[in-house]
C-alpha atoms as a PDB file:
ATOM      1  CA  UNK A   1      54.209   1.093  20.301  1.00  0.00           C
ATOM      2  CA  UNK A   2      53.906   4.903  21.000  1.00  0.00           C
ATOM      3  CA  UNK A   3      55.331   6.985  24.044  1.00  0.00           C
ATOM      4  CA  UNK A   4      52.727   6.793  26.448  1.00  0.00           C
ATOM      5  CA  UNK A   5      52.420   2.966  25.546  1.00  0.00           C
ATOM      6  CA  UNK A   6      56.288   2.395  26.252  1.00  0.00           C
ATOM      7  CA  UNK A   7      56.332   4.155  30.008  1.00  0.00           C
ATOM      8  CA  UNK A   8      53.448   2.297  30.891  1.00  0.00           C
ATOM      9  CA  UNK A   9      55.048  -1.042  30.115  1.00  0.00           C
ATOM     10  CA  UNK A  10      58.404   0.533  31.488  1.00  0.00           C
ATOM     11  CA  UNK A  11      55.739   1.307  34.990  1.00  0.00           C
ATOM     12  CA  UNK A  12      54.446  -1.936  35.121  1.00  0.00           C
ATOM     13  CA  UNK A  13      57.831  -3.987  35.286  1.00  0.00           C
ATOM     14  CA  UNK A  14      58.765  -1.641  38.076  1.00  0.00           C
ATOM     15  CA  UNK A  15      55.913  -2.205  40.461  1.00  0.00           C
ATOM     16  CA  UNK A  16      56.792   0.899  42.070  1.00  0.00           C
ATOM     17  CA  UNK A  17      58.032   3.696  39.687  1.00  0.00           C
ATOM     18  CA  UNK A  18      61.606   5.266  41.713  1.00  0.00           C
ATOM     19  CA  UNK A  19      62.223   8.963  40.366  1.00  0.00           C
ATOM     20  CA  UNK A  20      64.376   8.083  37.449  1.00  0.00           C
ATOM     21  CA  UNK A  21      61.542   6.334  36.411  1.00  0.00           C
ATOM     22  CA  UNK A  22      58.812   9.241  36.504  1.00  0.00           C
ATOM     23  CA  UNK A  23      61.232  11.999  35.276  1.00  0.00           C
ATOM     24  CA  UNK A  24      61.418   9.668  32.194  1.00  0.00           C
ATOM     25  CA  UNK A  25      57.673   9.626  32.266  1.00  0.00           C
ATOM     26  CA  UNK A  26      57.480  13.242  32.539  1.00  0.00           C
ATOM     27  CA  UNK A  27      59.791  13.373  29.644  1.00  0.00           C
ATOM     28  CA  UNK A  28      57.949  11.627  27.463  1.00  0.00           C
ATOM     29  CA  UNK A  29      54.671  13.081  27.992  1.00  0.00           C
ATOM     30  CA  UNK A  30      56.068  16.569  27.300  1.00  0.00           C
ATOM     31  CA  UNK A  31      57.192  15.381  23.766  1.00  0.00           C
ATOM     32  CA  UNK A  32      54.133  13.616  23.204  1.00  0.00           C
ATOM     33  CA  UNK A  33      52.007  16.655  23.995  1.00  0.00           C
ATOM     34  CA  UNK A  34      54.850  18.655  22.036  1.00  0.00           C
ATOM     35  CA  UNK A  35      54.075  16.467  19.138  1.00  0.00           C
ATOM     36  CA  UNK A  36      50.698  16.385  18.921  1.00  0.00           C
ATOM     37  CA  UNK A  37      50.448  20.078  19.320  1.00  0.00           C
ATOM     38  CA  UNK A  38      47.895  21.733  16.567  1.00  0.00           C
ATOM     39  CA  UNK A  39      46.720  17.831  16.013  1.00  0.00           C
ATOM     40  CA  UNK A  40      43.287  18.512  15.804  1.00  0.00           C
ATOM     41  CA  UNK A  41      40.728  15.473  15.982  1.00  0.00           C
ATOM     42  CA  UNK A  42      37.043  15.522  14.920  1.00  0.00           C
ATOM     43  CA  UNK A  43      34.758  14.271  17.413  1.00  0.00           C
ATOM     44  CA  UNK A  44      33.748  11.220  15.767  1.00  0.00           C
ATOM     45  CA  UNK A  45      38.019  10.451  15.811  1.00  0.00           C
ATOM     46  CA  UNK A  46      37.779  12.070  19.830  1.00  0.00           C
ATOM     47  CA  UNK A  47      35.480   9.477  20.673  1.00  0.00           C
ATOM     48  CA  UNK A  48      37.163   6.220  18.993  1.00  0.00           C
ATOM     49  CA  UNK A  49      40.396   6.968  20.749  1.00  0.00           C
ATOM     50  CA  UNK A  50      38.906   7.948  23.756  1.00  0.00           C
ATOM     51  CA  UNK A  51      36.061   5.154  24.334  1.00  0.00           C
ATOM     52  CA  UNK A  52      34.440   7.571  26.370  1.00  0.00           C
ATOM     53  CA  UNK A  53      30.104   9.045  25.204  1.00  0.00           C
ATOM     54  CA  UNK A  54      29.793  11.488  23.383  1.00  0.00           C
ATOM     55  CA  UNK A  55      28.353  12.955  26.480  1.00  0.00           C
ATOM     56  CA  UNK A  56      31.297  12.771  28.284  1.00  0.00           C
ATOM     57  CA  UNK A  57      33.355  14.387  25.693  1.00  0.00           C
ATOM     58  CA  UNK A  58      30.567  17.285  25.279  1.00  0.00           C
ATOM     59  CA  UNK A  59      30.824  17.724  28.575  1.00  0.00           C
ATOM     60  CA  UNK A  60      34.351  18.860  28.731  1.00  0.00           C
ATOM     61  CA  UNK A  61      33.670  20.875  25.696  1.00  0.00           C
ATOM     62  CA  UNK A  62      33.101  24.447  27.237  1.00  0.00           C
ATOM     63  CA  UNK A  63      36.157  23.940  29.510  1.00  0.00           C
ATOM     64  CA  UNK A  64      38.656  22.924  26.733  1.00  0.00           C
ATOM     65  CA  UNK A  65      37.124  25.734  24.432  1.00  0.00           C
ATOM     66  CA  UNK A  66      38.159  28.112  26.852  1.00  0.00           C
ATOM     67  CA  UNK A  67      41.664  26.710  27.434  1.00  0.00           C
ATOM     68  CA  UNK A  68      42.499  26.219  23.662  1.00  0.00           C
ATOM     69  CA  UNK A  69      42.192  22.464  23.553  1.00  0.00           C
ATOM     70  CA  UNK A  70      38.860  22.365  21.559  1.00  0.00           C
ATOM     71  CA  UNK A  71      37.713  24.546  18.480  1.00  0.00           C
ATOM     72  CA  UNK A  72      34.395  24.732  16.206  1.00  0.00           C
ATOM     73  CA  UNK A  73      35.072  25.038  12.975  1.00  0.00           C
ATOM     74  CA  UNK A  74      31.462  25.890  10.885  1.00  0.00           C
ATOM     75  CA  UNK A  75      29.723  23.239  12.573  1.00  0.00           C
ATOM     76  CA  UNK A  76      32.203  20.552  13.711  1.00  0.00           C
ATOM     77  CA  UNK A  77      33.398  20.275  17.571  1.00  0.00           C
ATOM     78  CA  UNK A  78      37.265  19.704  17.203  1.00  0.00           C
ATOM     79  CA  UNK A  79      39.315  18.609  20.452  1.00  0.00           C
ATOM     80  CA  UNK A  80      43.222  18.717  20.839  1.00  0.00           C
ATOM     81  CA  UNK A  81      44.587  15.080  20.717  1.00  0.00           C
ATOM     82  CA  UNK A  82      47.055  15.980  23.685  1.00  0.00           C
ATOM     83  CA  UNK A  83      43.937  16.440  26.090  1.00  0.00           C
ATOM     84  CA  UNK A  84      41.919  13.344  24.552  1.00  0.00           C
ATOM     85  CA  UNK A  85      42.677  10.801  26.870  1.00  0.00           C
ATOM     86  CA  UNK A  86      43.487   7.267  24.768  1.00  0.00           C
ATOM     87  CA  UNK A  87      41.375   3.970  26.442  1.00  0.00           C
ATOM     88  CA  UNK A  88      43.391   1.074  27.751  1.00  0.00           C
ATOM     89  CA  UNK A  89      46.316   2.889  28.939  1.00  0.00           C
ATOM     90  CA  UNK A  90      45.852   2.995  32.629  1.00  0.00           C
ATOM     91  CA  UNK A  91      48.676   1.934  34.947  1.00  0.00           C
ATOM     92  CA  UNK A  92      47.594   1.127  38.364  1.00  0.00           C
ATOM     93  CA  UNK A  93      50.710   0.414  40.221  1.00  0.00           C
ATOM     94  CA  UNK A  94      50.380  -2.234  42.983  1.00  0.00           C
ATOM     95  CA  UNK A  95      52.010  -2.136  46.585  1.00  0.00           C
ATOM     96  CA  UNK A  96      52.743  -5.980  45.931  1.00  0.00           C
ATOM     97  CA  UNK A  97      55.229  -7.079  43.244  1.00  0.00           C
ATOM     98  CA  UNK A  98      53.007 -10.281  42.801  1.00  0.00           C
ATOM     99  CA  UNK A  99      49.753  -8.600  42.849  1.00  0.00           C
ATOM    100  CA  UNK A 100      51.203  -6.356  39.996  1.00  0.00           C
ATOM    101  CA  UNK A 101      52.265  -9.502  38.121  1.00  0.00           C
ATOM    102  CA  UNK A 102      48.817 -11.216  38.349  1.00  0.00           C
ATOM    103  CA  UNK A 103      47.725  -7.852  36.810  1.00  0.00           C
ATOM    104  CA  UNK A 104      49.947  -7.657  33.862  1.00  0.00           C
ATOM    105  CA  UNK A 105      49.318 -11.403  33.423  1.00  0.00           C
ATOM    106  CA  UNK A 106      45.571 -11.026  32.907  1.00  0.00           C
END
């Protein structure tokens, strides 16, 4: 279980996330993004742990080129994995403990 996959879980037993509990979020996001800096990911890699088109990821392209999260080198499209977002790992906290429950039952 990585970082991001940890303070989601941690998110979801706390239906609604106090400041301790975002600070610790913040936390580990920074060291994620710290870690992954200079991890490069070909687009074909982009798109598997993403889940998004490839139209969706070209789309973004120019915008990340110009901010230093994507590179071409010859031919290949390269994207930084901190700004690849990674499918599945949404947290949508609920304003009703039970609500959140059914949610994390399903």
């Amino acid at each position: 279980m990585n970082v991001r996959e940890e303070m989601a879980q941690l998110a979801r037993l706390r239906a609604t996330a106090g400041p301790e509990t975002l600070a610790a979020w913040a936390d580990a996001l920074d060291a994620e993004a710290r870690a992954a800096e200079g991890q490069w990911l070909s687009e074909e890699r982009a798109l598997r742990r993403s889940g998004h088109t490839l139209a969706w990821l070209r789309r973004r392209y120019r915008a990340w080129l110009a901010e230093g999260y994507a590179r071409k080198v010859g031919a290949q499209r390269e994207y930084l994995a901190a700004v690849v977002p990674r499918r599945g790992l949404v947290v949508e906290p609920a304003d009703d403990p039970r609500v959140q429950a059914q949610r994390d039952a399903a």
